[in-house]
PDB file of N, CA and C in Angstrom:
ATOM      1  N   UNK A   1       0.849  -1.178   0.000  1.00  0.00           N
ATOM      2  CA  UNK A   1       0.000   0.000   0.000  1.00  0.00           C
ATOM      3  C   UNK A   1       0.891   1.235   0.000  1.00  0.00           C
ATOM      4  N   UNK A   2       0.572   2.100  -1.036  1.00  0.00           N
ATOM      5  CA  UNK A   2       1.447   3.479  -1.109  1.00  0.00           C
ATOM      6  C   UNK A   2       0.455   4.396  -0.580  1.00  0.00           C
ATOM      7  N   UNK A   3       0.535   5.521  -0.215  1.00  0.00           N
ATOM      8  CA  UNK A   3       0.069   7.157   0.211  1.00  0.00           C
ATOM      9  C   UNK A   3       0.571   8.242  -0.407  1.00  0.00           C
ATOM     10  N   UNK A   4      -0.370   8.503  -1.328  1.00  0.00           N
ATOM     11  CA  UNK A   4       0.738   9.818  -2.215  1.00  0.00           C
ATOM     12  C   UNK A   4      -0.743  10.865  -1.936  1.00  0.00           C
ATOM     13  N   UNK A   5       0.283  12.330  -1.520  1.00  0.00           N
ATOM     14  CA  UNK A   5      -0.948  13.411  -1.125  1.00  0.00           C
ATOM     15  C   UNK A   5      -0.212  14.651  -2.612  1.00  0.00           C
ATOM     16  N   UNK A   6      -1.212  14.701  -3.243  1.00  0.00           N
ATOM     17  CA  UNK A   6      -0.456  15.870  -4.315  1.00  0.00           C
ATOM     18  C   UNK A   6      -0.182  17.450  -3.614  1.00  0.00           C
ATOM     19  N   UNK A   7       0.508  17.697  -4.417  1.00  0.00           N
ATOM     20  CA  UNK A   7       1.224  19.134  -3.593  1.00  0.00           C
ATOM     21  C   UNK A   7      -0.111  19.888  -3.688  1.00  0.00           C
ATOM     22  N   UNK A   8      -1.193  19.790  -4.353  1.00  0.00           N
ATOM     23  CA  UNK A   8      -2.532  20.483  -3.950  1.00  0.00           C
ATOM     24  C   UNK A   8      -3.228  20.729  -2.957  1.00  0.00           C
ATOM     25  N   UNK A   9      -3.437  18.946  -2.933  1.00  0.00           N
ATOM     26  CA  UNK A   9      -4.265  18.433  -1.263  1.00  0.00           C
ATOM     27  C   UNK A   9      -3.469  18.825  -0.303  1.00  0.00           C
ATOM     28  N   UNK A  10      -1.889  18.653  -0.261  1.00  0.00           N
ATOM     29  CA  UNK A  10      -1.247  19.247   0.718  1.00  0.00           C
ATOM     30  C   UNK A  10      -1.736  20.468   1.282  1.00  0.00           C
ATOM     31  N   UNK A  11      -1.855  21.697  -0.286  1.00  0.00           N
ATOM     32  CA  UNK A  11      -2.007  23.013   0.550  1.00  0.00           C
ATOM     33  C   UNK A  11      -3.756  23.067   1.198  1.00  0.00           C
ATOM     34  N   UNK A  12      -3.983  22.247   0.361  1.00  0.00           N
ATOM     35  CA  UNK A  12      -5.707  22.807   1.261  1.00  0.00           C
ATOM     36  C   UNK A  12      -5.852  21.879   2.417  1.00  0.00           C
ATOM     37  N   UNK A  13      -4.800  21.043   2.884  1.00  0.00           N
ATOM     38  CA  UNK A  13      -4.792  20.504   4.383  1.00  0.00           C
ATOM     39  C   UNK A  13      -4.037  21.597   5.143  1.00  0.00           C
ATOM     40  N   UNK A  14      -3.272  22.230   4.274  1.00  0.00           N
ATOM     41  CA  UNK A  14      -2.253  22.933   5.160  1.00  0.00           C
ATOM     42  C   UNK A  14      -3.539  24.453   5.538  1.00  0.00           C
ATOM     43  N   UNK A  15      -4.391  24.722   4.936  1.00  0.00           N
ATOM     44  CA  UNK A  15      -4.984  26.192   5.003  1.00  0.00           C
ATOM     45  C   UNK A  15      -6.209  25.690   5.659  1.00  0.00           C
ATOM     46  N   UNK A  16      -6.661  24.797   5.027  1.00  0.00           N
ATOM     47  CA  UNK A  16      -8.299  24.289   6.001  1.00  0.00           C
ATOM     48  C   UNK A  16      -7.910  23.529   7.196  1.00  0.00           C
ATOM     49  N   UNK A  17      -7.071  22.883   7.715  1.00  0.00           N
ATOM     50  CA  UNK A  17      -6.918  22.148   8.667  1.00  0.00           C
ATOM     51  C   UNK A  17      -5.738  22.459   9.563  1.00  0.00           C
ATOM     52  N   UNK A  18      -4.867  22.673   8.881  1.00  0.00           N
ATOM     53  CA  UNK A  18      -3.423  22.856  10.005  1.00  0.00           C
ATOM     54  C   UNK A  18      -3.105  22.248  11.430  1.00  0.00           C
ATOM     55  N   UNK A  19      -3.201  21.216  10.970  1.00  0.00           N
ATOM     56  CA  UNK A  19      -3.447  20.152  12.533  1.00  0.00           C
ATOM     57  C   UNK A  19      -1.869  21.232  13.410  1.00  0.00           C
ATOM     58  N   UNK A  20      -1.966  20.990  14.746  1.00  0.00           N
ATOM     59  CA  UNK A  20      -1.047  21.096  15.414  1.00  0.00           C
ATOM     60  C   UNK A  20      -0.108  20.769  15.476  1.00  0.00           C
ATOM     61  N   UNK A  21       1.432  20.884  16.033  1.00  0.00           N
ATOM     62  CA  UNK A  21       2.613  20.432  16.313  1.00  0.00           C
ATOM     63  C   UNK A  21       2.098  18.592  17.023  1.00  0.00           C
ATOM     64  N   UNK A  22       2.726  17.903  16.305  1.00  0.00           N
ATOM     65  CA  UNK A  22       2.917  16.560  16.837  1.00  0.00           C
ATOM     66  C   UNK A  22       1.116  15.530  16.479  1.00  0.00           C
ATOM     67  N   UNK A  23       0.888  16.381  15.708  1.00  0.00           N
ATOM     68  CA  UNK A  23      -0.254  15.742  14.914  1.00  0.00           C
ATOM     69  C   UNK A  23      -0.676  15.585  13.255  1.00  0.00           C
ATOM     70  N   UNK A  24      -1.255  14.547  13.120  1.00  0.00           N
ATOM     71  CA  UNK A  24      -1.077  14.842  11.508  1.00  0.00           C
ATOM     72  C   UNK A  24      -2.654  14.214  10.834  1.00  0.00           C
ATOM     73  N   UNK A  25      -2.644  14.027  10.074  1.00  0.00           N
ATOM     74  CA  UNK A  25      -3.942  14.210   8.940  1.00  0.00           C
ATOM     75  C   UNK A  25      -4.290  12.164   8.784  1.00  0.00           C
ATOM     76  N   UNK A  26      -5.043  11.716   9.421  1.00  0.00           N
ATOM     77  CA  UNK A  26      -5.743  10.461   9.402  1.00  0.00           C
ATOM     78  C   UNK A  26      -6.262   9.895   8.633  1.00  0.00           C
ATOM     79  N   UNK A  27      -6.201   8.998   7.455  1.00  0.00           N
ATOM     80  CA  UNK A  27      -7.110   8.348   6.709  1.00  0.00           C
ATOM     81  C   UNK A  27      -7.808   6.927   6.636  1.00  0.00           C
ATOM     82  N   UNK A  28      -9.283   7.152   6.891  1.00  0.00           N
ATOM     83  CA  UNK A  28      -9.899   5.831   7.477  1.00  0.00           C
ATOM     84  C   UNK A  28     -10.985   5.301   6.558  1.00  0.00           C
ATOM     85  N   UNK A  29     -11.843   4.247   6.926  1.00  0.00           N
ATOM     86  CA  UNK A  29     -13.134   3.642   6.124  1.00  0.00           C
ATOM     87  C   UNK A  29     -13.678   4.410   7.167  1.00  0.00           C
ATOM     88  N   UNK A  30     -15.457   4.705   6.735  1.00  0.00           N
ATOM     89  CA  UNK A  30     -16.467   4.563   7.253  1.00  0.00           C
ATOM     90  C   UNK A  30     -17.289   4.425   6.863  1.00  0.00           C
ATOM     91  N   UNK A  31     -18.510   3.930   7.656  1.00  0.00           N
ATOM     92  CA  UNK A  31     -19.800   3.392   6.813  1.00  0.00           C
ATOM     93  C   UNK A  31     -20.392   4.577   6.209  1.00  0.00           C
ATOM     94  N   UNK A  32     -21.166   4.031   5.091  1.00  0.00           N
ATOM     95  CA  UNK A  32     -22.286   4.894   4.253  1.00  0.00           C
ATOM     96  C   UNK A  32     -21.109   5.761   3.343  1.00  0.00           C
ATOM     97  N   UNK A  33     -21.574   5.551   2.399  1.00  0.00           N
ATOM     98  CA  UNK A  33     -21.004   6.173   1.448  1.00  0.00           C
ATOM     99  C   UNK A  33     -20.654   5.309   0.082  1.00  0.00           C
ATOM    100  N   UNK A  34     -19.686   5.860  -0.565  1.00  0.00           N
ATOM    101  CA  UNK A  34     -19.011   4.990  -2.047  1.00  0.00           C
ATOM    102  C   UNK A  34     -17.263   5.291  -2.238  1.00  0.00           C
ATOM    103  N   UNK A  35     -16.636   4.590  -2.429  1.00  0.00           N
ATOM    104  CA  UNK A  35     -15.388   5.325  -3.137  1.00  0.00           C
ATOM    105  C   UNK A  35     -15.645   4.356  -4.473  1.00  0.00           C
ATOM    106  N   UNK A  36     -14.160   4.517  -5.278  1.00  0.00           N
ATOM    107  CA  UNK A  36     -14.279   3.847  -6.668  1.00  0.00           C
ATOM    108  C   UNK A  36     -14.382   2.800  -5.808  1.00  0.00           C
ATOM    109  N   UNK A  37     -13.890   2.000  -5.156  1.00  0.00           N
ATOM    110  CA  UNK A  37     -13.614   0.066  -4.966  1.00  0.00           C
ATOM    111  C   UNK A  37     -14.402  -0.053  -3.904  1.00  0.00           C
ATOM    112  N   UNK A  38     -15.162   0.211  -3.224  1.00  0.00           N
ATOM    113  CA  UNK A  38     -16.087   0.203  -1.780  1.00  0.00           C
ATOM    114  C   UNK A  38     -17.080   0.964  -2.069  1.00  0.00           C
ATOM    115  N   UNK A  39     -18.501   0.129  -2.017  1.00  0.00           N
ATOM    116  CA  UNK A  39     -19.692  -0.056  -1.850  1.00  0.00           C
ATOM    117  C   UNK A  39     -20.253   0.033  -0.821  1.00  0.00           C
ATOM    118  N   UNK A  40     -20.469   1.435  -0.449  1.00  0.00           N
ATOM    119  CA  UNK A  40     -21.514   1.573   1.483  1.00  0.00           C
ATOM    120  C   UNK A  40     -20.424   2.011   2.236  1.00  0.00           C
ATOM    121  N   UNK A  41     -19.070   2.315   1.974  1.00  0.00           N
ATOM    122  CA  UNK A  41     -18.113   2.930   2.596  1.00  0.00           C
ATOM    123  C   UNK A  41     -17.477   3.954   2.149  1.00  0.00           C
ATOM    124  N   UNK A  42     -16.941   5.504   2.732  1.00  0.00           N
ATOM    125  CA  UNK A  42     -16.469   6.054   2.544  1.00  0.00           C
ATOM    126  C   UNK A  42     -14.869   6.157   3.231  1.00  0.00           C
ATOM    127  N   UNK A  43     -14.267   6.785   2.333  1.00  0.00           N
ATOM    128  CA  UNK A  43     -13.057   7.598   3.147  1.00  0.00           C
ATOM    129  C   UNK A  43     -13.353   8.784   4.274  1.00  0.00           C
ATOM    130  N   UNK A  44     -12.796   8.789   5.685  1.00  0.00           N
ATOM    131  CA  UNK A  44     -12.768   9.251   6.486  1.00  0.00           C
ATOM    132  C   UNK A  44     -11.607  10.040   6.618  1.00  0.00           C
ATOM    133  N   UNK A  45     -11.713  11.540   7.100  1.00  0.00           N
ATOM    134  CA  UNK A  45     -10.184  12.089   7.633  1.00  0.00           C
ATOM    135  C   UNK A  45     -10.214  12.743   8.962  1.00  0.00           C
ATOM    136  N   UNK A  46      -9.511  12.668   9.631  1.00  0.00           N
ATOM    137  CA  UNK A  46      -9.574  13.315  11.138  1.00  0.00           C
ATOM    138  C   UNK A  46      -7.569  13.889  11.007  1.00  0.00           C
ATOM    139  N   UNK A  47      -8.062  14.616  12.601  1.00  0.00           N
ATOM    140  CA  UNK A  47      -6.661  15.132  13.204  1.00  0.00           C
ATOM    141  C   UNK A  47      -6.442  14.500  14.307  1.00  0.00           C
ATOM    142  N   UNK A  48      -5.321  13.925  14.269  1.00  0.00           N
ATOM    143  CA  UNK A  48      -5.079  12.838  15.243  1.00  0.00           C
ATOM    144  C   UNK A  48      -3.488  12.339  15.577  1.00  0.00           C
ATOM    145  N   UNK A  49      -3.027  12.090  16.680  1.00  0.00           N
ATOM    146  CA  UNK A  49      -1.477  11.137  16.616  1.00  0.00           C
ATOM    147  C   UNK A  49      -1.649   9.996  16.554  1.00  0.00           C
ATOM    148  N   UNK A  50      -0.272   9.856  15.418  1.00  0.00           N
ATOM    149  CA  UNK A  50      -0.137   8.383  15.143  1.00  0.00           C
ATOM    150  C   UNK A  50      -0.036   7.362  16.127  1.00  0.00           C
ATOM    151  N   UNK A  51      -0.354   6.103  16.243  1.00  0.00           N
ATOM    152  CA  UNK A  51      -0.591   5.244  17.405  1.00  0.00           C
ATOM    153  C   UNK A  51       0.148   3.724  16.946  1.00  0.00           C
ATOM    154  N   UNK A  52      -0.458   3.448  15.558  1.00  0.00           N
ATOM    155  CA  UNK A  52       0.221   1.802  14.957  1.00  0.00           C
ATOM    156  C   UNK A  52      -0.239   2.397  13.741  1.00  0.00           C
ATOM    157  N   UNK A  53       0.785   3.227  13.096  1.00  0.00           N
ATOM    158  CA  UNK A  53       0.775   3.335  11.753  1.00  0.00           C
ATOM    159  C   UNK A  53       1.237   2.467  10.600  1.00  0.00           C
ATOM    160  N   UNK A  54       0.424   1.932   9.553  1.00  0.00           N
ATOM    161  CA  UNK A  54       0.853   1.289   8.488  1.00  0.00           C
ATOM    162  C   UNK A  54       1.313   1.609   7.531  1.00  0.00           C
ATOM    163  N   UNK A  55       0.708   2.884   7.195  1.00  0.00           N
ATOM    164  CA  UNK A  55       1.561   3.894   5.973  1.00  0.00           C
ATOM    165  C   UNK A  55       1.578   4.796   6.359  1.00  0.00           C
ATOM    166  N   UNK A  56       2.496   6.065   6.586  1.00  0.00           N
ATOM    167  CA  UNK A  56       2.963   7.455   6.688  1.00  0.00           C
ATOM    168  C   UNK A  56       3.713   8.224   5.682  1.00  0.00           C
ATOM    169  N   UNK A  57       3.700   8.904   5.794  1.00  0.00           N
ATOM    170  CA  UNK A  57       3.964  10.416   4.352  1.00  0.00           C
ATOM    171  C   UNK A  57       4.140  11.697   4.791  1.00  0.00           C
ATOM    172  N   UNK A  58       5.298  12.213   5.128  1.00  0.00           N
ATOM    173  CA  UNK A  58       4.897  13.354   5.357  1.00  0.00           C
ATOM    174  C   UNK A  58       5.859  14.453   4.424  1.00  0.00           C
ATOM    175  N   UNK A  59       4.840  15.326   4.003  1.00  0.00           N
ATOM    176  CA  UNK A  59       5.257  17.127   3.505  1.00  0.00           C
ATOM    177  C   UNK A  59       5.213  18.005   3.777  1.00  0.00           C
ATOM    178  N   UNK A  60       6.686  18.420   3.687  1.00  0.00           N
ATOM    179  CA  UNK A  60       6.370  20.138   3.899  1.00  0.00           C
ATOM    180  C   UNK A  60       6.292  20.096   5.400  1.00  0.00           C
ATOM    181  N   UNK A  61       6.911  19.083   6.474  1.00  0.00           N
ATOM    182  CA  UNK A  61       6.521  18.762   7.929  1.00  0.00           C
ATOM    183  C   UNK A  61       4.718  19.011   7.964  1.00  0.00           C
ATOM    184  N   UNK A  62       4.291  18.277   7.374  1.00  0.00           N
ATOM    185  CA  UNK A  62       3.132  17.719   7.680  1.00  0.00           C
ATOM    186  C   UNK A  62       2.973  16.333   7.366  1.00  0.00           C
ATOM    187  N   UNK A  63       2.030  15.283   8.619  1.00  0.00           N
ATOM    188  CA  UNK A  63       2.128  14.196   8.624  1.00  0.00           C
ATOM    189  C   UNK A  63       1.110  13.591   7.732  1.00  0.00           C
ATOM    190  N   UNK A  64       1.007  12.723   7.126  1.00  0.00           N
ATOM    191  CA  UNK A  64      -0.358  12.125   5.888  1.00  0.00           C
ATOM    192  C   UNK A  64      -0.387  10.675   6.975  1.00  0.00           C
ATOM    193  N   UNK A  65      -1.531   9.709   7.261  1.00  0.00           N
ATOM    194  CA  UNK A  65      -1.076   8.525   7.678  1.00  0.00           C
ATOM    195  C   UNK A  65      -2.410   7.592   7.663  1.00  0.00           C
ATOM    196  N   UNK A  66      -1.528   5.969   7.567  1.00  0.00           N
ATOM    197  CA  UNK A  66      -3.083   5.192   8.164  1.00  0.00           C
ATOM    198  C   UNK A  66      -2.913   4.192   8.948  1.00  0.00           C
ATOM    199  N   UNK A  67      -3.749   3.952   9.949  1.00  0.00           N
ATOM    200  CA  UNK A  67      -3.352   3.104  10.921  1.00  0.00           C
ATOM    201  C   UNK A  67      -3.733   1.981  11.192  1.00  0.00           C
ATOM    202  N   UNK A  68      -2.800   1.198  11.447  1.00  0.00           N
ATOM    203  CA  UNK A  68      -2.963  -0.461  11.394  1.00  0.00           C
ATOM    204  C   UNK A  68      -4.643  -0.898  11.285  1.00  0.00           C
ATOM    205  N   UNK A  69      -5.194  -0.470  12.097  1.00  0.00           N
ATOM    206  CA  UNK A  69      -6.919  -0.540  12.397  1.00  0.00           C
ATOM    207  C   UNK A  69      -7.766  -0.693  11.050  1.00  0.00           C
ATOM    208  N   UNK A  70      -6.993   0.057  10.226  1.00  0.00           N
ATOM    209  CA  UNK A  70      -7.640   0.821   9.240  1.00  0.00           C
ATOM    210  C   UNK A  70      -7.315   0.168   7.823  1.00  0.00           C
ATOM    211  N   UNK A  71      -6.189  -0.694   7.785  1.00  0.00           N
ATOM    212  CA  UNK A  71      -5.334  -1.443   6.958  1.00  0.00           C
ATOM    213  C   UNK A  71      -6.752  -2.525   5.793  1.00  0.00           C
ATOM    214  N   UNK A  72      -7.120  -2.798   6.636  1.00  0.00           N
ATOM    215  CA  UNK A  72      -8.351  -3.534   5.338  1.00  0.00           C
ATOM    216  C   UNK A  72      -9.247  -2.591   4.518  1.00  0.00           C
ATOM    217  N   UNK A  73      -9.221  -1.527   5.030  1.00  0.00           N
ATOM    218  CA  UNK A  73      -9.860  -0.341   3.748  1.00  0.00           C
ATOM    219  C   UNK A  73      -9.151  -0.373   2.812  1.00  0.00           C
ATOM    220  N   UNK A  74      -7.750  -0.511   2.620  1.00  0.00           N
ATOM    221  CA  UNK A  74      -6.835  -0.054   1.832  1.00  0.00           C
ATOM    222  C   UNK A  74      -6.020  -1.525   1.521  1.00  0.00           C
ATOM    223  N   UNK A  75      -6.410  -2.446   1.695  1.00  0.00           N
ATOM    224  CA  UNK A  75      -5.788  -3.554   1.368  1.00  0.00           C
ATOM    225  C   UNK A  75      -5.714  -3.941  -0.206  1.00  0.00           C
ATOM    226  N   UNK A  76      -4.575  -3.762  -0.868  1.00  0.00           N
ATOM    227  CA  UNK A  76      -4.602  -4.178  -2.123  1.00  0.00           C
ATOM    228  C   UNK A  76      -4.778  -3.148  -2.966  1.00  0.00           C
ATOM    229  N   UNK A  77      -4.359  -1.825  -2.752  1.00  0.00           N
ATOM    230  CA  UNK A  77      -4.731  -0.458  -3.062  1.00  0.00           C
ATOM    231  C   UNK A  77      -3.702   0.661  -2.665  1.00  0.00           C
ATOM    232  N   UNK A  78      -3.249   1.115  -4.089  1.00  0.00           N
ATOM    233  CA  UNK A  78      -2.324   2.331  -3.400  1.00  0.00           C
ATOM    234  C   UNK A  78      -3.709   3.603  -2.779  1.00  0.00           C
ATOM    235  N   UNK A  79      -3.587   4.241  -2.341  1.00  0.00           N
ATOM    236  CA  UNK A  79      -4.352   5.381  -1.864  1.00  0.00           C
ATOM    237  C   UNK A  79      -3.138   6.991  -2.692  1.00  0.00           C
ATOM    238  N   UNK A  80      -4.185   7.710  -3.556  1.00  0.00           N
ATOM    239  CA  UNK A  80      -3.757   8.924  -4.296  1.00  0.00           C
ATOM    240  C   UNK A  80      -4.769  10.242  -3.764  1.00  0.00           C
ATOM    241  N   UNK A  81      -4.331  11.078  -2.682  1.00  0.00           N
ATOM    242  CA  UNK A  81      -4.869  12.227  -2.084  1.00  0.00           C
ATOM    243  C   UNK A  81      -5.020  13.409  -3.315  1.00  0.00           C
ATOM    244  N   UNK A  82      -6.016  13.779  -3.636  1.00  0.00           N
ATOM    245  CA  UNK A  82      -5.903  14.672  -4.423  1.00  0.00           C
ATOM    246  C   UNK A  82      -6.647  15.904  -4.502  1.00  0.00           C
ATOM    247  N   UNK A  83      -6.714  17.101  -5.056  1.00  0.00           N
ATOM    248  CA  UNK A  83      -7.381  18.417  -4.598  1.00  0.00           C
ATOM    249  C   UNK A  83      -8.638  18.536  -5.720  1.00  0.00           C
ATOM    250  N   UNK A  84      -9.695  18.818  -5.563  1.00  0.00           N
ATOM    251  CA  UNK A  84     -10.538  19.212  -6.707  1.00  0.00           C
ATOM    252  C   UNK A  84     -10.729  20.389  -6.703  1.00  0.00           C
ATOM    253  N   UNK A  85     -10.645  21.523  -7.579  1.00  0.00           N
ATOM    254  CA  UNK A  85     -10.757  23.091  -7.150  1.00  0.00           C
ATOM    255  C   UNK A  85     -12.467  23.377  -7.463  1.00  0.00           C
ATOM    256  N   UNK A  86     -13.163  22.399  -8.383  1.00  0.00           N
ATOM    257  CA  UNK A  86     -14.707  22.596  -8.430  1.00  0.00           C
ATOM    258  C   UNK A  86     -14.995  22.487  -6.909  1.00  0.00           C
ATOM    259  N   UNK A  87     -14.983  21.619  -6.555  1.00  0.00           N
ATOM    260  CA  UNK A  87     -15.956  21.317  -5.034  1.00  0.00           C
ATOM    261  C   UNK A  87     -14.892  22.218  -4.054  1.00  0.00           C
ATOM    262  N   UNK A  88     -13.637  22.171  -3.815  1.00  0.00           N
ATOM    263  CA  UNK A  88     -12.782  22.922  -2.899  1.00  0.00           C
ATOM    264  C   UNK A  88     -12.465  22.081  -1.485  1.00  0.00           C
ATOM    265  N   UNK A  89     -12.073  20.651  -2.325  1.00  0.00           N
ATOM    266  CA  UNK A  89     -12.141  19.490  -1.072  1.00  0.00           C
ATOM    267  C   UNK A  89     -11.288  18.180  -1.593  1.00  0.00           C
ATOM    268  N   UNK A  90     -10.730  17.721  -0.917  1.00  0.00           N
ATOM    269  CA  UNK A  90      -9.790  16.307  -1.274  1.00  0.00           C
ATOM    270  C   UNK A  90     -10.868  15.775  -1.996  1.00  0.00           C
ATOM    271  N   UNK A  91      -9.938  14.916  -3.181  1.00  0.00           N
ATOM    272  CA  UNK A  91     -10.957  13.471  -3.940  1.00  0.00           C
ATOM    273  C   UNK A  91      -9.587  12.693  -3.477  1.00  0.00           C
ATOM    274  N   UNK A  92     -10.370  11.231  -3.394  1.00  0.00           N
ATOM    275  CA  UNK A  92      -9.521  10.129  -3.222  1.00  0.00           C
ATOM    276  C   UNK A  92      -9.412   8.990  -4.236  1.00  0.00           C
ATOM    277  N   UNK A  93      -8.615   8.610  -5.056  1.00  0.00           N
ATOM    278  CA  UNK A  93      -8.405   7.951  -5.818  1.00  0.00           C
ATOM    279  C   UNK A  93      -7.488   6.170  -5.035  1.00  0.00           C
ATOM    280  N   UNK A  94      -8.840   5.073  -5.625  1.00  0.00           N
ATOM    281  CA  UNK A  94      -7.725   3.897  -5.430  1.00  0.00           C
ATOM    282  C   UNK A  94      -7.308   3.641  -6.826  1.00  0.00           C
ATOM    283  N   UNK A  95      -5.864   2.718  -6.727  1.00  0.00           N
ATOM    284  CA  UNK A  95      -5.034   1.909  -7.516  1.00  0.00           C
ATOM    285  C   UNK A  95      -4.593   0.488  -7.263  1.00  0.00           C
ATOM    286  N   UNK A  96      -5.300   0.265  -7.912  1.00  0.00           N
ATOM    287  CA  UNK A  96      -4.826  -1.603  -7.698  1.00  0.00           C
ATOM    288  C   UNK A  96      -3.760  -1.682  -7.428  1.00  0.00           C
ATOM    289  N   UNK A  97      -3.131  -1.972  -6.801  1.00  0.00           N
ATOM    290  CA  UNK A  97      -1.588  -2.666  -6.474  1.00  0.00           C
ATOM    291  C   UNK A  97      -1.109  -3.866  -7.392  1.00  0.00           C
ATOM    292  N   UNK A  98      -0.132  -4.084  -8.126  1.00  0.00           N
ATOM    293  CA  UNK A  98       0.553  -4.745  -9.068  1.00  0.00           C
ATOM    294  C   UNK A  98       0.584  -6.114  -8.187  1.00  0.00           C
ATOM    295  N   UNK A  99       0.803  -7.375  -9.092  1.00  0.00           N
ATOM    296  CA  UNK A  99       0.746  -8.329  -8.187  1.00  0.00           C
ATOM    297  C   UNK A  99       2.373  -8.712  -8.011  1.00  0.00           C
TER     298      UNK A  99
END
């Protein structure tokens, strides 16, 4: 599993959110919703410290991450953070992982 946040999504985490010193930007499942590969689940983001991280990323000293808990949302899937300037909000893109 990869985590790539484009230098876009970066800045609109960095201006809408600006988590604090020693915290960073969370990515989870939750119920109700759709992404491309999940049916009734969405992507989740919170501000939070890392605890049992599985993938981490960080730019620009800001932290991107997902945590062990969270590892079957993303199983078999790179995760691609990306900015949409229509809506003015992250889109999340999966990628199959190569076998």
């Amino acid at each position: 599993m990869e985590l790539t946040v484009t230098e876009a999504a970066q800045k609109w985490f960095k201006t809408e959110v600006d988590p604090p010193e020693h915290y960073g930007i969370r990515f989870f499942g939750k119920v109700y919703g759709k992404t491309e590969v999940h049916d009734g689940f969405s992507i989740g983001m919170s501000v939070e410290q890392m605890e049992h991280p599985v993938k981490e990323t960080m730019i620009d000293g800001m932290q991107f991450f997902i945590e062990e808990a969270d590892e079957w949302f993303f199983k078999g899937y790179d995760l691609l953070v990306d900015y949409d300037p229509v809506l003015d909000e992250p889109v999340y893109h999966f990628n199959k992982q190569e076998s």
